[in-house]
C-alpha atoms as a PDB file:
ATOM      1  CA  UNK A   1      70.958 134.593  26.979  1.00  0.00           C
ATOM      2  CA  UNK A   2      69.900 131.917  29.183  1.00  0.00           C
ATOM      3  CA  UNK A   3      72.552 130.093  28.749  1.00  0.00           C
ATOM      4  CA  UNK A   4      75.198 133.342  29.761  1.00  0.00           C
ATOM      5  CA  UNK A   5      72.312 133.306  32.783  1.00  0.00           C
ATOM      6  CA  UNK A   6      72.815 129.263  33.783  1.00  0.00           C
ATOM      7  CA  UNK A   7      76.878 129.672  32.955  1.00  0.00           C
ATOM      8  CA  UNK A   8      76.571 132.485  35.626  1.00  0.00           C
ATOM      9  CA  UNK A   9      75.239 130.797  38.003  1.00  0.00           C
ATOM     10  CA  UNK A  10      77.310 127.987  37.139  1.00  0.00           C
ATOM     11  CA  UNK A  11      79.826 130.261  38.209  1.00  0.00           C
ATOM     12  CA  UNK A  12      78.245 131.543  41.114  1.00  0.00           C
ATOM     13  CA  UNK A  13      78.122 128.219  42.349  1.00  0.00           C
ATOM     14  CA  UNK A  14      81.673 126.994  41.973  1.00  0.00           C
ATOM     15  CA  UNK A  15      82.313 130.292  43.783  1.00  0.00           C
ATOM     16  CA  UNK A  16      80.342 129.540  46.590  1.00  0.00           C
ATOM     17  CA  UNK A  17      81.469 125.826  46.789  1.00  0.00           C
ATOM     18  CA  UNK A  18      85.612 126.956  46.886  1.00  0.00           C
ATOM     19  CA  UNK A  19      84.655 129.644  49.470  1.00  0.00           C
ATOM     20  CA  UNK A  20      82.950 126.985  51.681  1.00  0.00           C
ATOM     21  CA  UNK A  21      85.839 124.916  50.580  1.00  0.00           C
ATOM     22  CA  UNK A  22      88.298 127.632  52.038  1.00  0.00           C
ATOM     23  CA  UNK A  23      86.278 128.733  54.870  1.00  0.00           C
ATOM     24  CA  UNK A  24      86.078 124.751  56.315  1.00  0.00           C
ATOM     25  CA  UNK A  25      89.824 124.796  55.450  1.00  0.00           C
ATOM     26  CA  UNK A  26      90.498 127.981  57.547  1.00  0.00           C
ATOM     27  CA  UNK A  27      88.101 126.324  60.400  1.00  0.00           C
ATOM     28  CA  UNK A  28      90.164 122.990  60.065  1.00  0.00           C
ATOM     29  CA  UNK A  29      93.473 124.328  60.347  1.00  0.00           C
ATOM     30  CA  UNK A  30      92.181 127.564  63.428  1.00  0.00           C
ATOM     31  CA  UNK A  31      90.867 123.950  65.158  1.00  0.00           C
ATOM     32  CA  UNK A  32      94.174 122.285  64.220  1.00  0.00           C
ATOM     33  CA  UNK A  33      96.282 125.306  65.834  1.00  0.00           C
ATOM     34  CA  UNK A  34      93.674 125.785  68.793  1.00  0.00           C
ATOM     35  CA  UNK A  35      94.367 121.954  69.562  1.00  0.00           C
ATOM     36  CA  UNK A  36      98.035 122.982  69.436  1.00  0.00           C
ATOM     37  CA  UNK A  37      97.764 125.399  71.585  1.00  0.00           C
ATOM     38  CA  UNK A  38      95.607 123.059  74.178  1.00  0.00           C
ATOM     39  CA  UNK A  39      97.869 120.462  74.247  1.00  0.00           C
ATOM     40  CA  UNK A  40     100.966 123.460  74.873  1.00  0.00           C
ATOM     41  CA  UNK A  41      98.485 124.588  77.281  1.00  0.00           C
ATOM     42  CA  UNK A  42      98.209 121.483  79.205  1.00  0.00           C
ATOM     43  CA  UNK A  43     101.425 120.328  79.082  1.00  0.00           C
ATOM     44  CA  UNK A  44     102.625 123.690  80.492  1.00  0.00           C
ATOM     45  CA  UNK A  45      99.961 123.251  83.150  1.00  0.00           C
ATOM     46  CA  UNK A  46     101.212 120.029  84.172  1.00  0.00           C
ATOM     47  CA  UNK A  47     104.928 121.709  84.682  1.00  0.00           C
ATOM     48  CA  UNK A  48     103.124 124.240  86.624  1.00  0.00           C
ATOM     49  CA  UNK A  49     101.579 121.834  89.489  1.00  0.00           C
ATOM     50  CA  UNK A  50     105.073 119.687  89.209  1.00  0.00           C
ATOM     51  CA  UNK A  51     106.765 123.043  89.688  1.00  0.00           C
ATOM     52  CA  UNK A  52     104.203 123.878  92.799  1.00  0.00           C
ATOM     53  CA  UNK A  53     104.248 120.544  94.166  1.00  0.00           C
ATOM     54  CA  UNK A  54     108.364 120.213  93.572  1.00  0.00           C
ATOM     55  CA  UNK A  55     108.349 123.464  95.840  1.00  0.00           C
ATOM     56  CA  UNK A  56     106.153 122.571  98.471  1.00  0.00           C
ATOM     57  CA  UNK A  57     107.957 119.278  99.559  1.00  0.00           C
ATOM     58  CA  UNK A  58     111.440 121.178  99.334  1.00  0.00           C
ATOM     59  CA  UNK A  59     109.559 123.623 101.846  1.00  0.00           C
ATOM     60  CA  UNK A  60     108.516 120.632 104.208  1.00  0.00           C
ATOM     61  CA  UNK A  61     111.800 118.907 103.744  1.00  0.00           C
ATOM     62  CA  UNK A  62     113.802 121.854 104.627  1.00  0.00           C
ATOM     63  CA  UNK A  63     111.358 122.643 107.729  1.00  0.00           C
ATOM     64  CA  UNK A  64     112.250 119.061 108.645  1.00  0.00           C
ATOM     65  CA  UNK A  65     115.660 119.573 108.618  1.00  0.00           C
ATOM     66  CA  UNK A  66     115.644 122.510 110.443  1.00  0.00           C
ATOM     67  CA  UNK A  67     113.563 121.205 112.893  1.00  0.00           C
ATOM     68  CA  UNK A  68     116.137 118.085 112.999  1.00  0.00           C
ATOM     69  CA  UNK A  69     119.088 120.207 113.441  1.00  0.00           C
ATOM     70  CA  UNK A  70     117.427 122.474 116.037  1.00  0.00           C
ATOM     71  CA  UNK A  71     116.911 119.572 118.218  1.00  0.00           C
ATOM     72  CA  UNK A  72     120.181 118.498 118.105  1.00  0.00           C
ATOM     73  CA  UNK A  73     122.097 121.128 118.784  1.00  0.00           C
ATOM     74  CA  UNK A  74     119.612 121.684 121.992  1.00  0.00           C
ATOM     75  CA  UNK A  75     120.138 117.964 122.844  1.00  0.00           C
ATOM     76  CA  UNK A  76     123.805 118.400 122.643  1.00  0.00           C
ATOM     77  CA  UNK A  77     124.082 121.883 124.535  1.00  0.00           C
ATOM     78  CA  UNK A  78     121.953 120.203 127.466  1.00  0.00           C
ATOM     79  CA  UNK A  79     124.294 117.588 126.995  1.00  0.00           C
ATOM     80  CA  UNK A  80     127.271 119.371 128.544  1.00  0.00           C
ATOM     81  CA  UNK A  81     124.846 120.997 130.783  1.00  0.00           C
ATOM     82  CA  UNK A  82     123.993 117.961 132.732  1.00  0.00           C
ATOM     83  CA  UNK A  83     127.184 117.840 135.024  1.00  0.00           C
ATOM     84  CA  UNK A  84     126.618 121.237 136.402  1.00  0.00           C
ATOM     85  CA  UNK A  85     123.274 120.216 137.124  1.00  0.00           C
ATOM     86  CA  UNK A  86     124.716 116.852 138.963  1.00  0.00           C
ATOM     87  CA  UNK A  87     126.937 119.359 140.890  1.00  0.00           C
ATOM     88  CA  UNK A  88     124.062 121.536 141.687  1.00  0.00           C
ATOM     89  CA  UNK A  89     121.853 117.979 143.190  1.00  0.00           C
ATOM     90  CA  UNK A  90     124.992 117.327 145.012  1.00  0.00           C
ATOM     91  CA  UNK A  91     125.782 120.219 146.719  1.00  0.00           C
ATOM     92  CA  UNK A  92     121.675 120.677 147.916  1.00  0.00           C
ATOM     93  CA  UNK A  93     122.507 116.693 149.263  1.00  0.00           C
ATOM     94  CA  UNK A  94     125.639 117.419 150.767  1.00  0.00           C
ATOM     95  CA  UNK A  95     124.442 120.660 152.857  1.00  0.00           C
ATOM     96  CA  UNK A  96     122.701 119.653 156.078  1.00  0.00           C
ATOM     97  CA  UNK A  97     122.129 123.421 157.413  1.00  0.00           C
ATOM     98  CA  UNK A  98     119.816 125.634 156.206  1.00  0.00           C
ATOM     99  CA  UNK A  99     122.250 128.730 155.746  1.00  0.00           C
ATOM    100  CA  UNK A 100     121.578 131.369 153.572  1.00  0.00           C
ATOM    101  CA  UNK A 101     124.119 130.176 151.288  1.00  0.00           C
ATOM    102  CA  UNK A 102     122.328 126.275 151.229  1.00  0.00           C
ATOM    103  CA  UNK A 103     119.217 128.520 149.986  1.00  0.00           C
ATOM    104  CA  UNK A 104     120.865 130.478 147.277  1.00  0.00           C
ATOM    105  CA  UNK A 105     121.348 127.038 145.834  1.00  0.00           C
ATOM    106  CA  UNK A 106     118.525 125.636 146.236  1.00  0.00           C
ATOM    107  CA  UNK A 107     117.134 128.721 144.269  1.00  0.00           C
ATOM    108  CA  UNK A 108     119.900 128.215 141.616  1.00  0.00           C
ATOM    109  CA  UNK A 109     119.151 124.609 141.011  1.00  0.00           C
ATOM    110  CA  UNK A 110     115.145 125.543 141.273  1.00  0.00           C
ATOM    111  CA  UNK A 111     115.481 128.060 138.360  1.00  0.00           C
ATOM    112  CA  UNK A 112     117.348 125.587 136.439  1.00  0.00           C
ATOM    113  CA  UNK A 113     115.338 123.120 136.579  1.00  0.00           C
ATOM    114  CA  UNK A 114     112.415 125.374 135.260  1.00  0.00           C
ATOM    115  CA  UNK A 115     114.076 126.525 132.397  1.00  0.00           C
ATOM    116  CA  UNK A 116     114.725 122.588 131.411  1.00  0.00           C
ATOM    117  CA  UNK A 117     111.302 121.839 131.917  1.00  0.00           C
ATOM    118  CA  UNK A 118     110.459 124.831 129.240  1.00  0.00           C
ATOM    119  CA  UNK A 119     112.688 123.439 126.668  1.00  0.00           C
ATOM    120  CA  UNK A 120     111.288 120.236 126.912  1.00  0.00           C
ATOM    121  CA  UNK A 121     113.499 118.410 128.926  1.00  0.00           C
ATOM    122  CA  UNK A 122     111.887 115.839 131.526  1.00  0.00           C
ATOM    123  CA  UNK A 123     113.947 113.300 133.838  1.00  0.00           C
ATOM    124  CA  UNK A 124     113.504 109.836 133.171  1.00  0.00           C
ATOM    125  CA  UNK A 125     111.840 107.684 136.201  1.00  0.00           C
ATOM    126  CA  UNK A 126     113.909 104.752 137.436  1.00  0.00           C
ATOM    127  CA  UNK A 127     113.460 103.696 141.163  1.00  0.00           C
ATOM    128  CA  UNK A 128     110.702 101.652 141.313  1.00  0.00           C
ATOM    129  CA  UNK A 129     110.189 101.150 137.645  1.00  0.00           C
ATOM    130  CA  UNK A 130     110.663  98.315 135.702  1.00  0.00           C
ATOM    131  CA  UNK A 131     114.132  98.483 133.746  1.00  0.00           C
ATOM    132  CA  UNK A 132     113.699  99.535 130.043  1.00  0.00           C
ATOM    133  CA  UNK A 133     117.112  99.118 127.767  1.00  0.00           C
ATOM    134  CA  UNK A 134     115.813 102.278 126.345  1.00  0.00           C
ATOM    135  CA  UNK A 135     116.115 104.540 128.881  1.00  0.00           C
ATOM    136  CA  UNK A 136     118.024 102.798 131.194  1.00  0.00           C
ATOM    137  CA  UNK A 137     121.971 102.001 131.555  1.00  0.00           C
ATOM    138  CA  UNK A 138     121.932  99.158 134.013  1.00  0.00           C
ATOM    139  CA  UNK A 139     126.042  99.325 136.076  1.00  0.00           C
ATOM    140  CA  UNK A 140     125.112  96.781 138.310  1.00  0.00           C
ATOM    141  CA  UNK A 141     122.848  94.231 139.619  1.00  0.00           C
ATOM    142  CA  UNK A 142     121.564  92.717 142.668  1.00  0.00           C
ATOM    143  CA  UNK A 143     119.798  89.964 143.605  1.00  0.00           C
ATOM    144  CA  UNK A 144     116.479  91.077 146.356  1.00  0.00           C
ATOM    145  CA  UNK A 145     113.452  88.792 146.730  1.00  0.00           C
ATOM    146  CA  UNK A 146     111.603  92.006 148.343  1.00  0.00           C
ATOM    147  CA  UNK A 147     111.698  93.268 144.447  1.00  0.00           C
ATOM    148  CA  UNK A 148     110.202  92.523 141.404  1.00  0.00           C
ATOM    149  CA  UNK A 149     111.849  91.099 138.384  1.00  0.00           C
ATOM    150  CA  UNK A 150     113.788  94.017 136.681  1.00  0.00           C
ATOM    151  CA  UNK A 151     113.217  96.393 138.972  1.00  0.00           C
ATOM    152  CA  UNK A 152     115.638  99.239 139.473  1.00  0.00           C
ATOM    153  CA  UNK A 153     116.521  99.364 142.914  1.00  0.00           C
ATOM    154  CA  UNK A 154     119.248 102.665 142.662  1.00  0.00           C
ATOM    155  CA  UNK A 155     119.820 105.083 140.257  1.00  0.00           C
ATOM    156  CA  UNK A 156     123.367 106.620 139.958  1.00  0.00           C
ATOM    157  CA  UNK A 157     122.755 109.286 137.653  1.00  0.00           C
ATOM    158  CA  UNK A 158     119.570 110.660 136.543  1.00  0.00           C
ATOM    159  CA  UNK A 159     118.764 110.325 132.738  1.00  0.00           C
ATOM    160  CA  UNK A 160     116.874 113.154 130.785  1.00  0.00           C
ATOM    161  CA  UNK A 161     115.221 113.368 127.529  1.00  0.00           C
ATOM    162  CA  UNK A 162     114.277 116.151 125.356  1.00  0.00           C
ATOM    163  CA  UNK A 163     110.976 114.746 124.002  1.00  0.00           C
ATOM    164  CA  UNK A 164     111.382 111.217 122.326  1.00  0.00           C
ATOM    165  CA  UNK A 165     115.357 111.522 122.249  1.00  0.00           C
ATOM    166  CA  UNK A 166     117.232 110.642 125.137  1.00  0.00           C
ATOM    167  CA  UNK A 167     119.952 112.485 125.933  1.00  0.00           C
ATOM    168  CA  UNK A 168     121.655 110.296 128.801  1.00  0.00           C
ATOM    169  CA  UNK A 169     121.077 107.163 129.846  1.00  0.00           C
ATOM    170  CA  UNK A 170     119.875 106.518 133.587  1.00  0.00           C
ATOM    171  CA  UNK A 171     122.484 104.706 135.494  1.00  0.00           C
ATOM    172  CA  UNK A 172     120.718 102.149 137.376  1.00  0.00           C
ATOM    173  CA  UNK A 173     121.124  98.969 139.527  1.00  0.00           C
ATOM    174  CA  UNK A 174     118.766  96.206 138.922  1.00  0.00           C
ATOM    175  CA  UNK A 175     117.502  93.907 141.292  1.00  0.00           C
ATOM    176  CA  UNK A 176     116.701  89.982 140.506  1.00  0.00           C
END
């Protein structure tokens, strides 16, 4: 009988030792699929942020375009605005009575003026300034010792500039 005990637990022990056996085979190959899974996980996370980040510059660069195009379409509607304002300046200089008429212009070319400013348009400076290629479209030149070097004597037409961007050119004589 003791040796039908010892083959027992014999057996009870090569039991025991294949269902450790199996169990760290189960736990090797749940750890080999749960590092499957991580590295699916992370690699789907990385699409993710390349995804997000992939958007967000399309956002910005489309904003930047429309932001582009915006500007020049105002730039060029201003542009063909400009000779009625010219006009305007030269029929306030031409009038030399104050009629009612004189007045209504005056008003005309006030408002206008106001609603350039609120766009963003400004006039660019020339008499008195020192020429700047930039800004400036120098149609003559003139030689005065009363005037600094490069300085714009007369301006023929006024430039204007919507922010950084010119729009036209102010025609200028320079001295020296």
């Amino acid at each position: 009988m003791s040796e039908e005990i010892k083959d027992k637990e014999t057996l009870d022990e090569i039991s025991q030792e294949t269902e450790s056996a199996s169990q760290v085979e189960e736990e090797t190959e749940e750890n080999n699929e749960l590092n499957e899974l991580k590295i699916k996980y992370d690699e789907l996370y990385d699409k993710h942020l390349r995804v997000l980040a992939e958007y967000d510059n399309f956002k910005k660069r489309t904003q930047k375009e429309k932001d582009e195009l915006y500007k020049v379409a105002v730039c060029d509607t201003i542009e063909k605005i400009l000779p009625v304002v010219d006009n305007l300046e030269r029929a306030v200089d031409a009038q030399t009575e104050k009629t009612p008429f004189y007045e209504g212009v005056c008003l005309v070319e006030k408002q206008l003026f106001e609603i350039l400013e609120k766009i963003g348009v400004s006039q660019i400076e020339a008499v008195g300034k020192t020429f700047d290629p930039n800004v400036h479209n120098a149609v003559m030149h003139t030689d005065d010792e009363e005037k600094g070097e490069a300085e714009i004597v007369e301006e023929f037409a006024k430039g204007y500039c919507l922010g950084d961007k010119v729009i036209r050119y102010s025609m200028v004589k320079v001295a020296n």
